[in-house]
N, C-alpha and C. Protein backbone atom coordinates (compact mmCIF):
# COMPACT_ATOMS: atom_id res chain seq x y z
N UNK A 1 30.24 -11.35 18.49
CA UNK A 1 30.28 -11.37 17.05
C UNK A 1 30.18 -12.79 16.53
N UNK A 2 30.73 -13.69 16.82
CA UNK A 2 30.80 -15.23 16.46
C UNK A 2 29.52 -15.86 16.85
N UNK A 3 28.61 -15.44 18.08
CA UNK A 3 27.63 -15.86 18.32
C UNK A 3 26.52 -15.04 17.25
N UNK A 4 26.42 -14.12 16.76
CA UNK A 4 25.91 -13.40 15.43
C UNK A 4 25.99 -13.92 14.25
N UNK A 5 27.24 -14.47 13.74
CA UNK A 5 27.78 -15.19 12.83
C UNK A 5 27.00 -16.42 12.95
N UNK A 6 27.22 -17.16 14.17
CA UNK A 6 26.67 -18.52 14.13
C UNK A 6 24.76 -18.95 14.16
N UNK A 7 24.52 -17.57 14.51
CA UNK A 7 22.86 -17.29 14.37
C UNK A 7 22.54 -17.30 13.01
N UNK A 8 22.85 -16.10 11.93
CA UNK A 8 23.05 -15.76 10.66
C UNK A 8 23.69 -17.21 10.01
N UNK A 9 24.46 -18.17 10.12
CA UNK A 9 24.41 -19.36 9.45
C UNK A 9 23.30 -20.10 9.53
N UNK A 10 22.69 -20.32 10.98
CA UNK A 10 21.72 -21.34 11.16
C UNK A 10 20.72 -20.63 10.41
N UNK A 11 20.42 -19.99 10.48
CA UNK A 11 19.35 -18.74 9.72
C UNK A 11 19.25 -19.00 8.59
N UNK A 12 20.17 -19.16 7.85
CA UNK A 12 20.00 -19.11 6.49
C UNK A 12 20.42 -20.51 5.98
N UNK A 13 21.14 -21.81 6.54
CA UNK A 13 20.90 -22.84 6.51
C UNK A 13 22.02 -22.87 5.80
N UNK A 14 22.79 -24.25 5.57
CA UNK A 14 24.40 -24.74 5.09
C UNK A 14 23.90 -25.02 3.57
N UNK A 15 23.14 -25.23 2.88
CA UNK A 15 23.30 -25.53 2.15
C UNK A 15 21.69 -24.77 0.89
N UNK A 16 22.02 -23.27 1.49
CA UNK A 16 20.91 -22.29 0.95
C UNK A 16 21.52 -22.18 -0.51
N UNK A 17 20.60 -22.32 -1.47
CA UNK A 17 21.22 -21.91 -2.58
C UNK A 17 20.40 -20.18 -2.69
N UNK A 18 18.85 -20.09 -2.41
CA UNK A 18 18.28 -18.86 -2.70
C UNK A 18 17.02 -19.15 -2.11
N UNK A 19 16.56 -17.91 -1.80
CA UNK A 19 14.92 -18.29 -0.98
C UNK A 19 14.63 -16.85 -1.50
N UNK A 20 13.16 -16.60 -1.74
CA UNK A 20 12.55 -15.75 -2.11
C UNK A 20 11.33 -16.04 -1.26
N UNK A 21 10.64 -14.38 -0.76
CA UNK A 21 9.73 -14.34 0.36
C UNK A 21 8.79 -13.28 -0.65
N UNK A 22 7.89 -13.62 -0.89
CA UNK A 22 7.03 -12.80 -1.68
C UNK A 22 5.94 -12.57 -0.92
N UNK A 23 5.48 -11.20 -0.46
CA UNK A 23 4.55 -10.65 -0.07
C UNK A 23 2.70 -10.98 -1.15
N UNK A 24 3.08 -10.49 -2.19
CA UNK A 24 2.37 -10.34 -2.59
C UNK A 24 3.29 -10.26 -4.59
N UNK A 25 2.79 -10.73 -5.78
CA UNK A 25 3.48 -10.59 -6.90
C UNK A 25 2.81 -9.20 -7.75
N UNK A 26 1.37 -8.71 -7.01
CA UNK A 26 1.00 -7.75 -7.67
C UNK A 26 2.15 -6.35 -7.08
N UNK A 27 2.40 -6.30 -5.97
CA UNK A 27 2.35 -5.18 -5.40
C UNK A 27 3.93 -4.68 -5.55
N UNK A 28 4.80 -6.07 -5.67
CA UNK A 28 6.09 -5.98 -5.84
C UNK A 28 6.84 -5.89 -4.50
N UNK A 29 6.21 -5.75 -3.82
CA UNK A 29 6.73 -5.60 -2.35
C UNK A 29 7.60 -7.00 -2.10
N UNK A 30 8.61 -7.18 -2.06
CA UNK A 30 9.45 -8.45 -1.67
C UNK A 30 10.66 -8.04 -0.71
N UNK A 31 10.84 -9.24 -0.07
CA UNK A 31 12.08 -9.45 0.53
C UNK A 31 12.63 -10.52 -0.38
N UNK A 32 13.61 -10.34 -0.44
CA UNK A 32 14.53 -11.65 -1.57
C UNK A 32 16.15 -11.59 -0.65
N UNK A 33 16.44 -12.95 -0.64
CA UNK A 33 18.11 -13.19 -0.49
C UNK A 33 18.02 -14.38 -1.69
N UNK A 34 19.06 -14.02 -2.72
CA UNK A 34 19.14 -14.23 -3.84
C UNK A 34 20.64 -15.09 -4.19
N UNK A 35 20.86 -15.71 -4.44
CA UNK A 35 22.00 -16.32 -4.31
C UNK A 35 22.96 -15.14 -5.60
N UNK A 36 24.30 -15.04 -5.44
CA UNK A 36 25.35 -14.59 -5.94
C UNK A 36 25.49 -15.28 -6.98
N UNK A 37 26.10 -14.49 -7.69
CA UNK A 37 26.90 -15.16 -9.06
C UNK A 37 27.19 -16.68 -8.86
N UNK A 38 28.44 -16.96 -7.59
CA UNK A 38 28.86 -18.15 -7.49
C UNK A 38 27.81 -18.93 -7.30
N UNK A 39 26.15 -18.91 -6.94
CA UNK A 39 25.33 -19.77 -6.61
C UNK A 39 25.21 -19.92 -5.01
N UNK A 40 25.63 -19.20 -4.39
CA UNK A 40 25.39 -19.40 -2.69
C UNK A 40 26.16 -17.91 -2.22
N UNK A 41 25.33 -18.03 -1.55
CA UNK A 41 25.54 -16.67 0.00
C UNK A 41 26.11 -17.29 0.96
N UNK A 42 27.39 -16.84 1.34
CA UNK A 42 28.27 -17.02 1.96
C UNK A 42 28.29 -16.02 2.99
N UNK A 43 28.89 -16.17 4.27
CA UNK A 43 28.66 -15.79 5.45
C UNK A 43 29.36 -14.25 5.42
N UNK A 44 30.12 -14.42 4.78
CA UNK A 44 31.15 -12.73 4.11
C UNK A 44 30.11 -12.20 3.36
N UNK A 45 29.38 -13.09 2.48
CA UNK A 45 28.54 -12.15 1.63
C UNK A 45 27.49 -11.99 1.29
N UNK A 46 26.80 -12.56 3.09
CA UNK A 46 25.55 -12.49 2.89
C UNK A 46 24.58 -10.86 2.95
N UNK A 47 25.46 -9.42 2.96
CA UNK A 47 24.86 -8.62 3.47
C UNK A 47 25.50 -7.68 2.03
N UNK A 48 25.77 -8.65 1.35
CA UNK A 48 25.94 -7.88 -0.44
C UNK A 48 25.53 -7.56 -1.14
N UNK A 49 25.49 -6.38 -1.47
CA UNK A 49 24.13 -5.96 -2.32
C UNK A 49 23.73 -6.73 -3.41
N UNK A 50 24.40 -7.79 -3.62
CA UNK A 50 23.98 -8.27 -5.11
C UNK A 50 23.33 -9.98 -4.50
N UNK A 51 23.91 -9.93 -3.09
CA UNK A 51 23.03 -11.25 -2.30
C UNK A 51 21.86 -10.90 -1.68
N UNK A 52 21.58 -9.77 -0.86
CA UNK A 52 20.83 -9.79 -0.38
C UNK A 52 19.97 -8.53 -0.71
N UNK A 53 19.07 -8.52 -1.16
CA UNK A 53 18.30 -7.20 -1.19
C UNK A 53 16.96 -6.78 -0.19
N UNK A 54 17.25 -5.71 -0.35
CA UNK A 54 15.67 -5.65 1.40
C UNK A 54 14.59 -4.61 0.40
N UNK A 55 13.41 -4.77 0.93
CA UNK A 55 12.94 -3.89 0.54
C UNK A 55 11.67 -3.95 1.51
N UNK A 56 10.84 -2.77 1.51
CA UNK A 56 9.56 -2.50 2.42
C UNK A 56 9.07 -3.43 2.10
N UNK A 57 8.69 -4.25 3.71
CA UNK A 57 7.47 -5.10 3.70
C UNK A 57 6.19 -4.70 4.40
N UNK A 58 5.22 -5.05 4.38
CA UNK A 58 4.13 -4.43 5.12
C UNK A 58 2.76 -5.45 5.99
N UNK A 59 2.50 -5.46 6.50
CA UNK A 59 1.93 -6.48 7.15
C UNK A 59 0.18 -6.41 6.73
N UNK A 60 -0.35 -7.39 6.61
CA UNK A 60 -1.64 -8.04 5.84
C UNK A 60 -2.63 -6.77 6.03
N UNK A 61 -3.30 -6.24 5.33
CA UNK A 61 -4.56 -5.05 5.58
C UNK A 61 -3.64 -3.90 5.34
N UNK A 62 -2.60 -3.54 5.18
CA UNK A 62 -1.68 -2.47 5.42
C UNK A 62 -1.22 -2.07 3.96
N UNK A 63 -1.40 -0.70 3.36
CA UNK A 63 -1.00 -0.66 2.16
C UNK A 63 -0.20 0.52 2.07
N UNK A 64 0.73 0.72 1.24
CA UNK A 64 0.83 2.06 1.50
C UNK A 64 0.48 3.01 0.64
N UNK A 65 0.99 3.97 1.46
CA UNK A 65 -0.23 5.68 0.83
C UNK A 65 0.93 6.78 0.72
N UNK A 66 0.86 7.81 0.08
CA UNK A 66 1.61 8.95 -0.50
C UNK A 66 0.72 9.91 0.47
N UNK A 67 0.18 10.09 1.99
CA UNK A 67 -0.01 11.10 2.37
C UNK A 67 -1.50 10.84 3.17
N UNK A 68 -1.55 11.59 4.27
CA UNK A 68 -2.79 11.47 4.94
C UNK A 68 -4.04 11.03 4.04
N UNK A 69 -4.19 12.14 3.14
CA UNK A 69 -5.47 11.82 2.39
C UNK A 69 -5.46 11.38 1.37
N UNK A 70 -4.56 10.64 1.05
CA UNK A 70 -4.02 10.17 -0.17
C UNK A 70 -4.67 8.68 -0.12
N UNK A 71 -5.77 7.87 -1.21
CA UNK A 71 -6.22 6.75 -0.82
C UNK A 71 -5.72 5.77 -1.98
N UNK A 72 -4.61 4.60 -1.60
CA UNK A 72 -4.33 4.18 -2.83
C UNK A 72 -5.00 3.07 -3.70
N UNK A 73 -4.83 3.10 -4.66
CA UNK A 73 -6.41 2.63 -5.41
C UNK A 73 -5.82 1.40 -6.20
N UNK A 74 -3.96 1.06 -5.86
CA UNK A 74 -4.20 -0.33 -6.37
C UNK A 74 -4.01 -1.56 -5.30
N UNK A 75 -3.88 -1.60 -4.16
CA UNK A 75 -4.15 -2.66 -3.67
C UNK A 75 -5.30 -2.43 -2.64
N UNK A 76 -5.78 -3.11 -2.01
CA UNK A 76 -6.66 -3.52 -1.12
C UNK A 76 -6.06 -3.28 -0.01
N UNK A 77 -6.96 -2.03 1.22
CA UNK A 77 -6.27 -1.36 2.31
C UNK A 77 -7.42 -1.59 3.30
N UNK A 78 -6.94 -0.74 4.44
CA UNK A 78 -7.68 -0.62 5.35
C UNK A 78 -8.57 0.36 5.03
N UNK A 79 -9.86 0.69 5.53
CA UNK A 79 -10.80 1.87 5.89
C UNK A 79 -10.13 3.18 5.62
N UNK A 80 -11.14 3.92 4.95
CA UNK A 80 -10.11 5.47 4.74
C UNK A 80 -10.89 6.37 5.19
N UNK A 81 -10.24 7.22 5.93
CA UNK A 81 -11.06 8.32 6.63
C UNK A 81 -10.99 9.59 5.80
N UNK A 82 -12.11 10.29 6.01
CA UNK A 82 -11.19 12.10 4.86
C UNK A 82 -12.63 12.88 6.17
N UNK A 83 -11.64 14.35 5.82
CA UNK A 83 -12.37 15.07 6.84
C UNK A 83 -12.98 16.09 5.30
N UNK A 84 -12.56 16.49 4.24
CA UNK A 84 -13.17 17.04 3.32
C UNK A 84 -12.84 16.38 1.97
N UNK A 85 -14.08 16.49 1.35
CA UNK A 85 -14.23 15.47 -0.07
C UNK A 85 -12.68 16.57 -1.05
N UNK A 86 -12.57 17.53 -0.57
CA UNK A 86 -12.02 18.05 -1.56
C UNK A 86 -10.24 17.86 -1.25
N UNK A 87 -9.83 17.34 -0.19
CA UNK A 87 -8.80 17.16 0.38
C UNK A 87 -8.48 15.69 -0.21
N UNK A 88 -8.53 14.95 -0.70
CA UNK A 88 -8.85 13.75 -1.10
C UNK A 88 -8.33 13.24 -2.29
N UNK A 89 -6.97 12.78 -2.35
CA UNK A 89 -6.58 12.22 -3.71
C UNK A 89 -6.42 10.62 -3.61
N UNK A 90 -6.42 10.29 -5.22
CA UNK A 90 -6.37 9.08 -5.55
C UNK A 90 -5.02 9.07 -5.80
N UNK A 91 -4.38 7.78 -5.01
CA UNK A 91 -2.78 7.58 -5.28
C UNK A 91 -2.82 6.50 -6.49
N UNK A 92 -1.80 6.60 -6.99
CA UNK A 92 -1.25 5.31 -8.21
C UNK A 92 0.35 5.23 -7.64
N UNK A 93 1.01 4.62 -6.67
CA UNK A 93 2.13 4.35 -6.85
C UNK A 93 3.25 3.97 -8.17
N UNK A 94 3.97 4.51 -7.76
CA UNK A 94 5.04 4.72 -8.91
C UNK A 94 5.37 3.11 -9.26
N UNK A 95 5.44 3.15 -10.68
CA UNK A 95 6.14 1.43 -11.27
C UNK A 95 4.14 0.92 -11.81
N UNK A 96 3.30 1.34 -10.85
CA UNK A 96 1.63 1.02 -11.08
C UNK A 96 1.64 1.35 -12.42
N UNK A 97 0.83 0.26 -13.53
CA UNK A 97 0.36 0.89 -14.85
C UNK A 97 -0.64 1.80 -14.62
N UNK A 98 0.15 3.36 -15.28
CA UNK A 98 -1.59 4.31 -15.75
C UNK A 98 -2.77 3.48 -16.31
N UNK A 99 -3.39 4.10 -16.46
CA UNK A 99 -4.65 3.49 -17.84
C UNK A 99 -6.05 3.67 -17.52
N UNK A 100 -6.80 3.06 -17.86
CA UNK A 100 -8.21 3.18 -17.53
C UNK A 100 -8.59 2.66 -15.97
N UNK A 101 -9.39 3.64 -14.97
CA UNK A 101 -9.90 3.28 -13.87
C UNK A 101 -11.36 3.74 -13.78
N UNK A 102 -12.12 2.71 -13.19
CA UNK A 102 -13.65 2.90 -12.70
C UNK A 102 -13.30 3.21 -11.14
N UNK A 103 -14.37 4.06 -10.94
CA UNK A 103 -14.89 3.93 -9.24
C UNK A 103 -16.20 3.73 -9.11
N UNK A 104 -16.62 3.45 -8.36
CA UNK A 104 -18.11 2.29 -8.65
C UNK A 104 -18.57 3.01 -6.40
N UNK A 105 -19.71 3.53 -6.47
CA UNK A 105 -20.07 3.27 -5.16
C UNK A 105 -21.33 2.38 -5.21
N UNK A 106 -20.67 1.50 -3.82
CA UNK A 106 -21.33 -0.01 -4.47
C UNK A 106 -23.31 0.47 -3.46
N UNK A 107 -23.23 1.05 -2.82
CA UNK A 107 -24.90 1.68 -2.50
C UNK A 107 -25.43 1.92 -3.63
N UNK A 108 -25.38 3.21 -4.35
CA UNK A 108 -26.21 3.74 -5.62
C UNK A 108 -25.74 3.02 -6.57
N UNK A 109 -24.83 2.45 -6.83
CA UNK A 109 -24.39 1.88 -8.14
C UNK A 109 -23.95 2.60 -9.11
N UNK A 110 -23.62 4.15 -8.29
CA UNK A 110 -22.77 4.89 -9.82
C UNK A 110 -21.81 4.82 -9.91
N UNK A 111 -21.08 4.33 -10.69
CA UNK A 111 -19.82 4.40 -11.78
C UNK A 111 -19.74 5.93 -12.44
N UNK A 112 -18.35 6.24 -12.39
CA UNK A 112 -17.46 6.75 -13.34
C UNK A 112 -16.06 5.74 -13.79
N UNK A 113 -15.69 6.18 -14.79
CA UNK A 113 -14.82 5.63 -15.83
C UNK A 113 -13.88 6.70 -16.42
N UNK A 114 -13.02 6.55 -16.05
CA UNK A 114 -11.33 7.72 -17.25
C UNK A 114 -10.33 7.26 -16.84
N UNK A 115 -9.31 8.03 -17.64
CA UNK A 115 -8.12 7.55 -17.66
C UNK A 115 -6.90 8.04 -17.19
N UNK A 116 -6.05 7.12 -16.27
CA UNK A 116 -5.61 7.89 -15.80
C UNK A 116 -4.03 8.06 -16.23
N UNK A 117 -3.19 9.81 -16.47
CA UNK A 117 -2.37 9.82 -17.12
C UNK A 117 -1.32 9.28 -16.55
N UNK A 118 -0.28 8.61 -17.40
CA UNK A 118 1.03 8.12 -17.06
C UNK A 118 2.01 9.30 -16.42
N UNK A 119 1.71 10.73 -16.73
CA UNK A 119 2.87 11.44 -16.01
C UNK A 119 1.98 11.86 -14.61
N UNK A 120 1.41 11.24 -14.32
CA UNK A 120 0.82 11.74 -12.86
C UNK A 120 0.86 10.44 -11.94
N UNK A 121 0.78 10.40 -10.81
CA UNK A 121 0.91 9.60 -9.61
C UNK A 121 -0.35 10.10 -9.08
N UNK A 122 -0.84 10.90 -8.37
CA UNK A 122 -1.92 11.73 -8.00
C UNK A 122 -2.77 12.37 -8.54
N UNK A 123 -4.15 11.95 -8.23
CA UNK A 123 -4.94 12.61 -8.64
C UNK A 123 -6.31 13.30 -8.18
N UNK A 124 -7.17 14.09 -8.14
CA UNK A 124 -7.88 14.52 -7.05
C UNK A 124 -9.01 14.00 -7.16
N UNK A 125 -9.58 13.44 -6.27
CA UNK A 125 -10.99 12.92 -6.60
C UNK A 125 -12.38 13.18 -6.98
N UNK A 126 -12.48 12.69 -8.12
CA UNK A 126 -13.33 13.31 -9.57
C UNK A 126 -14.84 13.66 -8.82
N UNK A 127 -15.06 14.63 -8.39
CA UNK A 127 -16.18 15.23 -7.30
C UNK A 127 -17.24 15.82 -8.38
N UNK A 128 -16.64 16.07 -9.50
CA UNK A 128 -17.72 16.65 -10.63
C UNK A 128 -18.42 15.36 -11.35
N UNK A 129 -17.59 14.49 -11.09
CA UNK A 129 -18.03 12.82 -11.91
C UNK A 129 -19.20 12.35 -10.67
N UNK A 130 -18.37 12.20 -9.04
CA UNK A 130 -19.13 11.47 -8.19
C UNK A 130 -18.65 12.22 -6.96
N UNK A 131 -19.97 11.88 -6.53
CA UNK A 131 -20.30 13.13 -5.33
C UNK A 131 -19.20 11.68 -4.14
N UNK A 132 -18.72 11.97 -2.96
CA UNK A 132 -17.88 11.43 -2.05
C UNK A 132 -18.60 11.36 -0.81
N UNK A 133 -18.78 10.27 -0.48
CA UNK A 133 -19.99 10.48 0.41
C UNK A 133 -19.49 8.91 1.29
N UNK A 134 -19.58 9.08 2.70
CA UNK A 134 -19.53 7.97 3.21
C UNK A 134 -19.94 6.67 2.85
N UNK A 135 -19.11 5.13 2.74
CA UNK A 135 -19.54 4.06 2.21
C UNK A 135 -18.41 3.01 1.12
N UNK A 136 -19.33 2.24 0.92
CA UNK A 136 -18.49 1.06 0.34
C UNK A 136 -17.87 1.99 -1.28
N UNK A 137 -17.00 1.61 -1.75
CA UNK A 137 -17.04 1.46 -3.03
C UNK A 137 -15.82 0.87 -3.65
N UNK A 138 -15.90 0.70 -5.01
CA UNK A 138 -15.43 -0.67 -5.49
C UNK A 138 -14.39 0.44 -6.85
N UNK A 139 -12.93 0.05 -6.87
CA UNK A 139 -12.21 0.51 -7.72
C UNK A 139 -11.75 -0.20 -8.59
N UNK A 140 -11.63 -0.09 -9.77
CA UNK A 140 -10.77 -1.32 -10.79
C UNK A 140 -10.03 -0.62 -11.68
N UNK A 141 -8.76 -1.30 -11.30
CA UNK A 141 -7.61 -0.35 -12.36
C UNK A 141 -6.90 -1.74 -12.93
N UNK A 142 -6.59 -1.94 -14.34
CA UNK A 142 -6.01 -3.06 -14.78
C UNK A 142 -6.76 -4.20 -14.66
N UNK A 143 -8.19 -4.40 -14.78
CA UNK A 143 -8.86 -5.75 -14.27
C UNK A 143 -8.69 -6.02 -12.68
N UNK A 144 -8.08 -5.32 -12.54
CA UNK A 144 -8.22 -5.70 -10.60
C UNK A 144 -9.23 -4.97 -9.91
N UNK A 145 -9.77 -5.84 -8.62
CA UNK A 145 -10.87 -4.75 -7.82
C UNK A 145 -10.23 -4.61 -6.63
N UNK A 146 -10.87 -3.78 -5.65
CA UNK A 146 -10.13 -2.82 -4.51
C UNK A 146 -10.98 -2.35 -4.08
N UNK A 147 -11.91 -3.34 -3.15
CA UNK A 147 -13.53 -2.58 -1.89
C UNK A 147 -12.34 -1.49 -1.32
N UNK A 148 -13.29 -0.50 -1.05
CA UNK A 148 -12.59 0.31 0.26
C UNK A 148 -13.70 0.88 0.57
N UNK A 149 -13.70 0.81 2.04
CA UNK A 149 -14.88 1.39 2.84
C UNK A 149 -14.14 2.95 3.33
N UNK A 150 -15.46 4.05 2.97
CA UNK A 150 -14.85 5.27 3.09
C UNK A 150 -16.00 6.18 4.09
N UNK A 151 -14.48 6.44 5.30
CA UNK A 151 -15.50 7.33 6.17
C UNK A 151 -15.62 8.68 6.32
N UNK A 152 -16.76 9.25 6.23
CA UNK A 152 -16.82 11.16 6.61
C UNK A 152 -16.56 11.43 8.17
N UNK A 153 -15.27 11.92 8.50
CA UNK A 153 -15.28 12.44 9.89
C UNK A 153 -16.35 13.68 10.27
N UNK A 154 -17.37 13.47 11.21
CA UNK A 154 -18.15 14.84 11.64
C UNK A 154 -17.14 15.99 11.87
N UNK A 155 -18.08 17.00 11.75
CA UNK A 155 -17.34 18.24 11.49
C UNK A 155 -17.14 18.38 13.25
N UNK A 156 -17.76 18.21 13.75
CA UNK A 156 -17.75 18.58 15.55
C UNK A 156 -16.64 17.37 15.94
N UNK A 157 -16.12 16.70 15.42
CA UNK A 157 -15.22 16.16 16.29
C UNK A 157 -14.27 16.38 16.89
N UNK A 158 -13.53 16.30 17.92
CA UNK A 158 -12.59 17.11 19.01
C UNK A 158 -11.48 16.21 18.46
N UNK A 159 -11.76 14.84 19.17
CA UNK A 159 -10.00 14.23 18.89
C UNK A 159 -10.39 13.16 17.06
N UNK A 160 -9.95 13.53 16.37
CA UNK A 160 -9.56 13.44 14.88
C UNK A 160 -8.97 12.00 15.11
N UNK A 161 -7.76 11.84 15.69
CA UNK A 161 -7.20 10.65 15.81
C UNK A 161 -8.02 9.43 16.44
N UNK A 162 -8.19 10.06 17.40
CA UNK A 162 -9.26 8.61 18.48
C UNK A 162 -10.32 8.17 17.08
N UNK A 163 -11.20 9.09 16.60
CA UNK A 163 -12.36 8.46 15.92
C UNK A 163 -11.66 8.05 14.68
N UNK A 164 -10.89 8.54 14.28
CA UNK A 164 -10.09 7.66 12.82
C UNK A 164 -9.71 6.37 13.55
N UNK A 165 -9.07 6.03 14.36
CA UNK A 165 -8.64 4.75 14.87
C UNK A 165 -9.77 4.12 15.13
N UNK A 166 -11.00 4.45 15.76
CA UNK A 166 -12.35 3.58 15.93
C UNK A 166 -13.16 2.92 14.64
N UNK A 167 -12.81 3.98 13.61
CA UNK A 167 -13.52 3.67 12.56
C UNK A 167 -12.32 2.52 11.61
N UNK A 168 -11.06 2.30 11.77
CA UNK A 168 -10.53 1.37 10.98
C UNK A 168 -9.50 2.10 10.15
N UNK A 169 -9.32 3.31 10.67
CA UNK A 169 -8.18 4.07 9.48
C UNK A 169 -6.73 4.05 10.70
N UNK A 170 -6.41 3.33 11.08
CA UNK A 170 -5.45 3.16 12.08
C UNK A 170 -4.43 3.73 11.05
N UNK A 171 -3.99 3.44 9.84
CA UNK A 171 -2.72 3.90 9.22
C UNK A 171 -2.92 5.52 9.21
N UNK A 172 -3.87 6.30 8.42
CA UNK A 172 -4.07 7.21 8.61
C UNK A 172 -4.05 7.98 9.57
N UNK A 173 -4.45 7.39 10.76
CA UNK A 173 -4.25 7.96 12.32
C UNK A 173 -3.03 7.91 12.43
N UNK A 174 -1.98 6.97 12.59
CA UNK A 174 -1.17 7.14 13.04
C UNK A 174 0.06 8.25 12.14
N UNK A 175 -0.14 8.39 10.98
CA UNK A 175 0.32 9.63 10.00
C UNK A 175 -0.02 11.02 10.54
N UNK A 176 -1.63 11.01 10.98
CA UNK A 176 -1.76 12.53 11.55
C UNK A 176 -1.28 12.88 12.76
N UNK A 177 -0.97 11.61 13.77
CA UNK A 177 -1.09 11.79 14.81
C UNK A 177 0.96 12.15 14.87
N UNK A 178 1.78 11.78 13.99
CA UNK A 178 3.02 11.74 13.58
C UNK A 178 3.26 13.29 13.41
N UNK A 179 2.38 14.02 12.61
CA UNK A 179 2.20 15.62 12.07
C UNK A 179 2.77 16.25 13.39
């Protein structure tokens, strides 16, 4: 225990007032140890909820998603695999502003444009607007853009997981392969 203690001091240094580790400021994703009221985190109180707060971090290319086929459309992810166009929603994580979103496939150059409502998180992908078809395309929600390269799994494929992992949907694989 004292050798824990004495790790956790050097760790956080004698004379920490506050350090903040920001992933990213769009996404909100942070780790923060925040100094206390008194102005310092103290070795009693460094694991206080009001010193230290944790929250999901995620490592570079890695975004997260509300569900196998769920593709989220405000940050910038890895490759997304879908085995049917109709299985296929657009995520907005919760705290994300609703509002106006384009999807743009950057081959043909068609755009659609609407809006998306504040009481929804999910939404299904507008197949009557734009046909879903393997390839680049380009999303903008809030002035931000978001390439995502999107792949059609063949219908004859045996192992689902192996070719999602070849093609770059490793997060997705490892969700189905979890099922």
């Amino acid at each position: 225990m004292l050798l824990l203690r004495t790790v956790l001091v050097l760790a956080l240094g004698l004379s920490l007032n506050s350090a903040i580790a920001y992933d990213t400021a769009k996404t909100g994703e942070t780790s923060r140890l925040n100094a206390i009221k008194s102005g310092v985190c103290t070795l009693t109180s460094a694991y206080h909820s009001e010193c230290f707060i944790s929250a999901r971090l995620r490592r570079r290319g890695e975004c997260t998603t509300n569900g196998v086929w769920a593709l989220n459309i405000s940050q910038p992810c890895e490759d997304f695999c879908y085995i049917s166009p109709e299985d296929v929603e657009l995520w907005l994580p919760d705290g994300e502003q609703a509002g106006w979103f384009s999807i743009q496939n950057t081959a043909t150059q068609e755009k659609t444009r609407f809006k998306w409502p504040a009481s929804k998180n999910k939404l299904a992908w507008p197949l009557k607007r734009m046909e879903l078809t393997g390839g680049e395309y380009l999303v903008t929600i809030g002035g931000n853009e978001n390439r995502v390269m999107v792949h059609e799994l063949p219908a004859d494929e045996q192992d689902v997981v192996r070719w999602m992992k070849n093609n770059g949907c490793k997060q997705q694989a490892k969700r189905l392969d979890a099922i």
